[in-house]
N, C-alpha and C. Protein backbone atom coordinates (compact mmCIF):
# COMPACT_ATOMS: atom_id res chain seq x y z
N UNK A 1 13.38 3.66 -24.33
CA UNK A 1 14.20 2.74 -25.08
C UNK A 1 14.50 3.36 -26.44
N UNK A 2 15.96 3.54 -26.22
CA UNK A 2 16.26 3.95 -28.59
C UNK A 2 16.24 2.22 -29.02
N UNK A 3 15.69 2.60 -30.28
CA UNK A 3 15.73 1.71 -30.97
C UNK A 3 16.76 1.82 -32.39
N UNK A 4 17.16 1.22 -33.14
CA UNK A 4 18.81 1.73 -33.25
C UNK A 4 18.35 0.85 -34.83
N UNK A 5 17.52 -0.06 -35.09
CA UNK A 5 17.29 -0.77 -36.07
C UNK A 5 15.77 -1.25 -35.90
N UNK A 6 15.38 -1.67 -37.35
CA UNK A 6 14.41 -2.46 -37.20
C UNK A 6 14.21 -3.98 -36.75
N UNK A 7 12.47 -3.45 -35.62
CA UNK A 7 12.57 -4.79 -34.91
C UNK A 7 12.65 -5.97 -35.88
N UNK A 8 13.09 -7.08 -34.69
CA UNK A 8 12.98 -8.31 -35.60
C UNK A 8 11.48 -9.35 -35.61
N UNK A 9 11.05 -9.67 -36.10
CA UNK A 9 9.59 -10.04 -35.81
C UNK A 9 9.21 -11.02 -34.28
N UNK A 10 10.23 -11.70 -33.84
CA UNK A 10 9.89 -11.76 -32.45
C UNK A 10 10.42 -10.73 -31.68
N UNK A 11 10.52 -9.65 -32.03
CA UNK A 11 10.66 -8.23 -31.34
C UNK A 11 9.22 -7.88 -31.13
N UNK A 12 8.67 -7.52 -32.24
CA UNK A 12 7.74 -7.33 -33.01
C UNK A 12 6.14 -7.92 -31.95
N UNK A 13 6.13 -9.34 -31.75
CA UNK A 13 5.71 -9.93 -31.22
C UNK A 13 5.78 -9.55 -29.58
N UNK A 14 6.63 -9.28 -28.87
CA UNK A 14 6.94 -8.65 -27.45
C UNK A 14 6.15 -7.92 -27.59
N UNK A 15 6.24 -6.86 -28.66
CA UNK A 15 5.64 -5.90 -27.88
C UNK A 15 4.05 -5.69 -28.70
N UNK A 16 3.49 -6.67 -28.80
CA UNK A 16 2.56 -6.84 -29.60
C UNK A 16 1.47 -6.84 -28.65
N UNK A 17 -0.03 -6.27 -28.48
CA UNK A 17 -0.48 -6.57 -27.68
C UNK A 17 -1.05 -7.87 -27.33
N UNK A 18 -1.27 -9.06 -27.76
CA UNK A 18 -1.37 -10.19 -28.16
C UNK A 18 -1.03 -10.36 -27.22
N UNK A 19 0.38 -10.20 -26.75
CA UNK A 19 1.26 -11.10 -25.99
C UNK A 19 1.72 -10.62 -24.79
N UNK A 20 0.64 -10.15 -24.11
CA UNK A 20 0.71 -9.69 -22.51
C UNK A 20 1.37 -10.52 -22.08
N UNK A 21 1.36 -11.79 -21.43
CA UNK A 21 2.24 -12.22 -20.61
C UNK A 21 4.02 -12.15 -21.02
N UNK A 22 3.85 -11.89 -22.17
CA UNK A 22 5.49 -11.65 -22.85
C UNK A 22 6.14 -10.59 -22.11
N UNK A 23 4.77 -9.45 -22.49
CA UNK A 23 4.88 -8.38 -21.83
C UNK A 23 5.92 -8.33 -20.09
N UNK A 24 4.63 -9.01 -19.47
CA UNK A 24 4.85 -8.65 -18.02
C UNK A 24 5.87 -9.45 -17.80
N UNK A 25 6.25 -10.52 -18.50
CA UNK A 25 7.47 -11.38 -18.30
C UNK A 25 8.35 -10.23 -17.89
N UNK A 26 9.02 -9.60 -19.02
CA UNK A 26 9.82 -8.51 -19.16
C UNK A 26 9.56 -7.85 -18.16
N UNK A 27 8.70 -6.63 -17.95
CA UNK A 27 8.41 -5.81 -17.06
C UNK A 27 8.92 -7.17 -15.70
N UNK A 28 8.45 -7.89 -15.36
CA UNK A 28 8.86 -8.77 -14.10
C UNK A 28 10.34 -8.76 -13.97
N UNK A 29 10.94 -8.74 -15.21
CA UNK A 29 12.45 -9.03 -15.13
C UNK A 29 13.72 -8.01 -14.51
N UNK A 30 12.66 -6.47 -15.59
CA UNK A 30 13.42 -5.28 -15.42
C UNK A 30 13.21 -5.08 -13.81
N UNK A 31 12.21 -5.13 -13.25
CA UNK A 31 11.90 -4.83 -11.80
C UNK A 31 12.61 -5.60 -10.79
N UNK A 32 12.84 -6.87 -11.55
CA UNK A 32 13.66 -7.38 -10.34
C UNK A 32 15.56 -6.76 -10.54
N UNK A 33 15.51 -6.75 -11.79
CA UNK A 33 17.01 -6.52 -12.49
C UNK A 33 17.41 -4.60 -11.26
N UNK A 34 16.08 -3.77 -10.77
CA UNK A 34 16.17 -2.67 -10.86
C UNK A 34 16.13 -3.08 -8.98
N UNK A 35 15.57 -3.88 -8.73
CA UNK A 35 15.42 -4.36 -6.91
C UNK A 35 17.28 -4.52 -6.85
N UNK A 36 17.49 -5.64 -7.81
CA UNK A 36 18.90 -5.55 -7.28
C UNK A 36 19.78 -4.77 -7.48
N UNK A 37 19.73 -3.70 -8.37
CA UNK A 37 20.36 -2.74 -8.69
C UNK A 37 20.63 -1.67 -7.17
N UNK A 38 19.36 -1.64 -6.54
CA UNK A 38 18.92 -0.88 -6.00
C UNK A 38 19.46 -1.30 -4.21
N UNK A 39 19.29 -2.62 -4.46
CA UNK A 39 20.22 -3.74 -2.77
C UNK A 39 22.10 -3.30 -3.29
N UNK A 40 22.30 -3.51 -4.42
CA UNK A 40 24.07 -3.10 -4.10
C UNK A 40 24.35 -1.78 -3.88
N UNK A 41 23.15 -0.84 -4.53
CA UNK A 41 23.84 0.34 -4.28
C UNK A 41 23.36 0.45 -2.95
N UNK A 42 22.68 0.45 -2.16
CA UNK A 42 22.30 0.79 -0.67
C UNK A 42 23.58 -0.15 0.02
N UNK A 43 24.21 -1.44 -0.43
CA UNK A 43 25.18 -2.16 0.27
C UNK A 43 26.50 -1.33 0.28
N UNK A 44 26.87 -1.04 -1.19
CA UNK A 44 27.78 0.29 -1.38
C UNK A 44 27.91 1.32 -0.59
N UNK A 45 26.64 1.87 -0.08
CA UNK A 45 26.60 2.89 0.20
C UNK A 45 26.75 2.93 2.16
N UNK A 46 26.34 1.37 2.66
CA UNK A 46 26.46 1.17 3.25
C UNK A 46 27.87 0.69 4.28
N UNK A 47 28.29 0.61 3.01
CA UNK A 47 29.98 0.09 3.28
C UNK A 47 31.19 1.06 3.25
N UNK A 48 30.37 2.89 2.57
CA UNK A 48 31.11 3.66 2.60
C UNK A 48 31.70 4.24 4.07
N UNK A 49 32.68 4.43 4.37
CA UNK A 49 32.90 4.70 5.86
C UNK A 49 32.55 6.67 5.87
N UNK A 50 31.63 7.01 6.79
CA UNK A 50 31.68 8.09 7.13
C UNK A 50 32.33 9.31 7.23
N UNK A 51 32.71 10.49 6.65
CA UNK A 51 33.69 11.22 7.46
C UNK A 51 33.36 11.69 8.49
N UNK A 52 34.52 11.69 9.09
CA UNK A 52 34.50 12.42 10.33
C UNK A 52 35.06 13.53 10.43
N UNK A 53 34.23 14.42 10.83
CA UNK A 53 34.09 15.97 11.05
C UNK A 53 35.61 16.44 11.62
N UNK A 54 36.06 17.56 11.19
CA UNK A 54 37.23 17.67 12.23
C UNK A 54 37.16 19.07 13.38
N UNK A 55 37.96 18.84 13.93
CA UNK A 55 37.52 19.76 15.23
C UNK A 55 37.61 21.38 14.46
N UNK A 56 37.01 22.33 15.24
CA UNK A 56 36.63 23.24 14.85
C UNK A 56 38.15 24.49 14.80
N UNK A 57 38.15 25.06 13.87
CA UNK A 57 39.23 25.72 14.23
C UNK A 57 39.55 27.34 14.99
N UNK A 58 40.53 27.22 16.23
CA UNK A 58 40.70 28.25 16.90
C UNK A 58 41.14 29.15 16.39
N UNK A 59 40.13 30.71 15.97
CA UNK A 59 41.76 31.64 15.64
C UNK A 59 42.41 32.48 16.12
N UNK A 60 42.16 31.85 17.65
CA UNK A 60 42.83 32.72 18.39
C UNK A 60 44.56 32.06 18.71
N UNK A 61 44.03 30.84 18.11
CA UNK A 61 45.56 30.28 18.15
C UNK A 61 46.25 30.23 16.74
N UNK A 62 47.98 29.98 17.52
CA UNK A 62 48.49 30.31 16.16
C UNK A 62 48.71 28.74 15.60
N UNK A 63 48.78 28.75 13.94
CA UNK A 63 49.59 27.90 13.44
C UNK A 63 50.71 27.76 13.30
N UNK A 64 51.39 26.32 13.67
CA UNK A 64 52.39 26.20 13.45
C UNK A 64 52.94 25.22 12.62
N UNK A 65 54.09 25.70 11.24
CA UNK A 65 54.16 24.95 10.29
C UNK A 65 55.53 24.26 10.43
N UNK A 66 55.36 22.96 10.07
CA UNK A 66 56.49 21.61 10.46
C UNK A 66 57.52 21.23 9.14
């Protein structure tokens, strides 16, 4: 994480050790924020259509240009 300014005192407090469950709140959040990150891109990726290979080329034959 950059930090870009100074925290603000319930910043401060997050990450305070005091306040574990603040803590894991967060950590709970990012993990789920990173599960779904992780379901669209596999859906994405799932939705990409395949290429298909093309046939191999003869060179014993000729080309012919149209």
């Amino acid at each position: 994480m950059i930090i870009t300014r100074p925290l603000t005192p319930e910043q401060r407090k997050l990450l305070d050790d005091k306040s574990k469950p603040a803590q894991e709140d967060i950590l709970a959040a990012q993990d789920a924020l990173f599960m779904n990150l992780l379901t669209r891109v596999a859906d994405l990726e799932s939705s990409v259509p395949t290429a298909v290979p093309s046939p191999p080329i003869n060179p014993d034959e000729e080309v012919t240009k149209s």
